[in-house]
Protein backbone atom coordinates (compact mmCIF):
# COMPACT_ATOMS: atom_id res chain seq x y z
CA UNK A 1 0.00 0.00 0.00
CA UNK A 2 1.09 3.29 -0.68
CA UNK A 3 0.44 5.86 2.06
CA UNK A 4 0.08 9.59 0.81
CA UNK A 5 0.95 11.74 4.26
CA UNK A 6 0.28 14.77 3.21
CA UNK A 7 -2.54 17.65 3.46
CA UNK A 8 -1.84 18.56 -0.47
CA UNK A 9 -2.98 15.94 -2.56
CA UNK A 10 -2.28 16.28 -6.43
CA UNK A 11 -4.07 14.77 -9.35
CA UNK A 12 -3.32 15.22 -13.14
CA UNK A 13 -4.18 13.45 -16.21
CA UNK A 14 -3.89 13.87 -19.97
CA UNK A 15 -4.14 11.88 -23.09
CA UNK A 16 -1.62 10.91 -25.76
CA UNK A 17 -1.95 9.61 -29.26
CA UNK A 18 0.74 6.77 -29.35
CA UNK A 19 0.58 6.28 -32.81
CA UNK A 20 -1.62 6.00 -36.09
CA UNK A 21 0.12 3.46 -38.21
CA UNK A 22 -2.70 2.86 -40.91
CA UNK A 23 -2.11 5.98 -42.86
CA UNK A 24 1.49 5.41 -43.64
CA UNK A 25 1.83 1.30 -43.13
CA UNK A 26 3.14 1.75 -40.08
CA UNK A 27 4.83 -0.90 -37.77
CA UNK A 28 2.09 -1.63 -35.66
CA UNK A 29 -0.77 -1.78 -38.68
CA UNK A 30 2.06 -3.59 -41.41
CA UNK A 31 4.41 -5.79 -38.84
CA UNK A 32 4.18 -9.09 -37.52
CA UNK A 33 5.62 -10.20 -33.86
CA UNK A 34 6.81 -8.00 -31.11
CA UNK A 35 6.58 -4.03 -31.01
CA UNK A 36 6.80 -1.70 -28.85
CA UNK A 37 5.88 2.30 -28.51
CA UNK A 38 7.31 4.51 -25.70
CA UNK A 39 6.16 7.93 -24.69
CA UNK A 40 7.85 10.08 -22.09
CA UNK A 41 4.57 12.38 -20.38
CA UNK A 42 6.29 14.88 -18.26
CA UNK A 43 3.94 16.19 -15.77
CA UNK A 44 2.46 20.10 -15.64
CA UNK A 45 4.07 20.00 -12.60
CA UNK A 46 6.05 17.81 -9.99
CA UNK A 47 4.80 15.96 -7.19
CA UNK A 48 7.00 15.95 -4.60
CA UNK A 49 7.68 12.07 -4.83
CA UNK A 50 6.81 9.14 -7.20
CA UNK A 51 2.84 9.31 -7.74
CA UNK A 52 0.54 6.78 -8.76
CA UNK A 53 0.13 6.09 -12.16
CA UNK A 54 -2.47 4.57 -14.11
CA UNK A 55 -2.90 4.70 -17.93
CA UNK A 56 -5.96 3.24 -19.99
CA UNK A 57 -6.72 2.45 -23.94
CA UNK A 58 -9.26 5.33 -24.95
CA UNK A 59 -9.43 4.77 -28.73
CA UNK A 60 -8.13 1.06 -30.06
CA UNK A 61 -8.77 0.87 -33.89
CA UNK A 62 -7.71 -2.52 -34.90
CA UNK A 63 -8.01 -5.12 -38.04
CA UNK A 64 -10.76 -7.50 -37.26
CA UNK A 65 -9.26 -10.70 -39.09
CA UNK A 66 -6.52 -10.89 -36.62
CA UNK A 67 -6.03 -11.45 -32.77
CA UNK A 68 -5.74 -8.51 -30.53
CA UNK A 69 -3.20 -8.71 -28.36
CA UNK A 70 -1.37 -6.07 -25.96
CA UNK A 71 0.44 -4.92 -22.70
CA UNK A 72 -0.34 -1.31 -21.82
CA UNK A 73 2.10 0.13 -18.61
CA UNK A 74 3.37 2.89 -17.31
CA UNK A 75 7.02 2.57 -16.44
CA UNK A 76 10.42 4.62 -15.21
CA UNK A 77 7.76 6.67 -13.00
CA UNK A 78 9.61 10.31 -11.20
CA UNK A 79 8.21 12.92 -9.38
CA UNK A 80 8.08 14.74 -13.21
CA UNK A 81 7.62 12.53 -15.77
CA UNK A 82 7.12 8.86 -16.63
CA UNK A 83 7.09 6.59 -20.01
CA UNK A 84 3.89 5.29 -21.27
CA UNK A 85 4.80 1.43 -22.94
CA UNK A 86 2.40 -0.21 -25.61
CA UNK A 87 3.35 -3.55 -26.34
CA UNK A 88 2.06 -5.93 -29.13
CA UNK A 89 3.27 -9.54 -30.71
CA UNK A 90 2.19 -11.99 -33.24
CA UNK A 91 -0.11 -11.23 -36.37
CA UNK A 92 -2.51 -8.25 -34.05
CA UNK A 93 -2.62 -5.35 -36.59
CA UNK A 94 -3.54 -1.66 -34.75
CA UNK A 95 -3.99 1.10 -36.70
CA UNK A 96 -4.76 3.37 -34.23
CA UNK A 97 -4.17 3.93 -29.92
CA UNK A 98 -4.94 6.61 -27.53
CA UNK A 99 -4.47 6.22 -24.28
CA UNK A 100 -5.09 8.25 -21.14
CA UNK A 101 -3.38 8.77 -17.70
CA UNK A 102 -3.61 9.96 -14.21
CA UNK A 103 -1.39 10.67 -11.62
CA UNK A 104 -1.96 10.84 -8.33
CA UNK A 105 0.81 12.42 -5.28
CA UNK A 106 1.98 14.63 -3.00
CA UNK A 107 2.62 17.85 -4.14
CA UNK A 108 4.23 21.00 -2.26
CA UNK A 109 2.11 22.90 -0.46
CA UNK A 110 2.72 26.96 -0.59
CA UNK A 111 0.90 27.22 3.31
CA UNK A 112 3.21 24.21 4.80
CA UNK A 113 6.03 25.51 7.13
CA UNK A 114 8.92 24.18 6.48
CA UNK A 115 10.76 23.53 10.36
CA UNK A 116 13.52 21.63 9.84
C-alpha cells in the first residue's frame, strides 16, 4: 500500500496519441511479432515524490481478421515525468491507440512551514 501523508494531494491526467500506423503502413498496422511504442509524459508540474500512475486504452482501432493482443504500462515513473509502454506480438494489426493517464501524489504545499 502506498500511504500519501500529506494535506496537499495532487491529481493530473492527460491523453496521448501513441501512434496511427494505418495511414502510412506503419509498424504496428504492417508488422508481424513484437513491437513496442514509448512515450515520455512529463507532468504540468512535480509531485513531490513518485505518484501513482495509471494509464488506460481510450481509442483502439484494430483489423478485425486478426487477434488482438497487448500490454499497456506505465514505467520509469519520477516525481516529473514517466514513459507510457504499448506492447504488441504476433499477427494483431492496430492502426490506431490513444491512451489516457492519471497521476496521483503529494505535491508541495505553498501554506506548509517548512521547520527543519
Amino acid at each position: 500500500m502506498k500511504r500519501i501523508s500529506t494535506t496537499s494531494l495532487g491529481i493530473q491526467s492527460g491523453r496521448h496519441m501513441l501512434f496511427s500506423d494505418f495511414s502510412d503502413n506503419g509498424p504496428m498496422w504492417a508488422g508481424s511479432g513484437p513491437r513496442e511504442v514509448r512515450k515520455q509524459v512529463a507532468f504540468p508540474q512535480p509531485f513531490t515524490s513518485e505518484p501513482h500512475v495509471q494509464v488506460a486504452i481510450s481509442l483502439w482501432d484494430m483489423d478485425s481478421k486478426t487477434n488482438v493482443r497487448m500490454d499497456l504500462s506505465a514505467e520509469s515513473i519520477t516525481e516529473t515525468h514517466f514513459t507510457i509502454v504499448f506492447r504488441t506480438w504476433g499477427d494483431t494489426r492496430l492502426a490506431r491507440i490513444r491512451v489516457e493517464w492519471t497521476a496521483i501524489g503529494e505535491v508541495s504545499d505553498d501554506d506548509a512551514w517548512d521547520v527543519g
